[in-house]
Protein backbone atom coordinates (compact mmCIF):
# COMPACT_ATOMS: atom_id res chain seq x y z
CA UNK A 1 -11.12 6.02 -21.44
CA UNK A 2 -13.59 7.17 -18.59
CA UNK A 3 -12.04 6.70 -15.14
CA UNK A 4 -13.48 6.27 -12.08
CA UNK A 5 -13.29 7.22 -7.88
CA UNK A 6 -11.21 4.93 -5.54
CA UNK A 7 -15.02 4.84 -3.63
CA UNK A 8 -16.76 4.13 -5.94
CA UNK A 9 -14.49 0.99 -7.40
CA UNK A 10 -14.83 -0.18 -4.11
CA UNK A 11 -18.23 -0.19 -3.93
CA UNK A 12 -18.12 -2.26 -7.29
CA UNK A 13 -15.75 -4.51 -6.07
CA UNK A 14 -17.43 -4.91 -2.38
CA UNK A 15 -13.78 -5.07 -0.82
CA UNK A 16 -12.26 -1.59 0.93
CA UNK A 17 -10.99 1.84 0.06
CA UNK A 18 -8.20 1.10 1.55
CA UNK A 19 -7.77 -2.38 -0.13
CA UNK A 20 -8.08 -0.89 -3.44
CA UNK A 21 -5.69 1.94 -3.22
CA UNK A 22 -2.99 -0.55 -1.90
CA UNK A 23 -3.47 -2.63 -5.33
CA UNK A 24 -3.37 0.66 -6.77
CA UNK A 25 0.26 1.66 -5.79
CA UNK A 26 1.05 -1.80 -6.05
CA UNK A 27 0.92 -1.54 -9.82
CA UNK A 28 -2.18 -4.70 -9.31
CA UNK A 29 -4.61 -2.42 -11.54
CA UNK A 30 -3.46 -1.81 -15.00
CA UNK A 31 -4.34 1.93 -16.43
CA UNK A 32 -4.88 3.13 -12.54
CA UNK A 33 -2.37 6.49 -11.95
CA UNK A 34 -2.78 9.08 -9.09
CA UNK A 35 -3.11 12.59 -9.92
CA UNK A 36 -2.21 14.62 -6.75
CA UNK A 37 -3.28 12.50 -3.73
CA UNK A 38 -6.29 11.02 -6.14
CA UNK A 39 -6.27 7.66 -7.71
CA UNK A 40 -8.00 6.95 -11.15
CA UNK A 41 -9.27 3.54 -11.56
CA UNK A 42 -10.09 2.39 -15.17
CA UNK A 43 -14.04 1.87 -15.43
CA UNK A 44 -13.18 -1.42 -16.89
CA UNK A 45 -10.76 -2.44 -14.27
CA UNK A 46 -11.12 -6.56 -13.52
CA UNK A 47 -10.82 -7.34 -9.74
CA UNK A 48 -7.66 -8.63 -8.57
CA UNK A 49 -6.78 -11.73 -7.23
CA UNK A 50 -5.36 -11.76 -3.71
CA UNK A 51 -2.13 -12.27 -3.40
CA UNK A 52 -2.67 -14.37 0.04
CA UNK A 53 -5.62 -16.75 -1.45
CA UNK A 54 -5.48 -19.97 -0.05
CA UNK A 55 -4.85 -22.76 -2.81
CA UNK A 56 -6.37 -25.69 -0.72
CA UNK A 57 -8.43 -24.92 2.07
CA UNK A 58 -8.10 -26.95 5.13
């Protein structure tokens, strides 16, 4: 399986670094681990859904 760069999922998923390693040590992104301070994103990784998503908008 070919892994790829907290940056560069980010990119993919237009959404921040930041945002992205929080779903990351949230367990959000299934086949992500950290190796030292790094975190390896499955290439195939689906977007999460966000947790605060409005059901009905006003």
């Amino acid at each position: 399986m070919n892994y790829t760069s907290v940056a560069d999922t980010a990119k993919k998923w237009e959404m921040p670094e930041r945002t992205v390693r929080n779903y990351c040590a949230q367990n959000r992104i299934p086949g992500a681990f950290i190796t030292g301070k790094t975190w390896n994103v499955p290439e195939n990784a689906e977007k999460p859904e966000r947790s605060n998503k409005r059901s009905n908008p006003p």
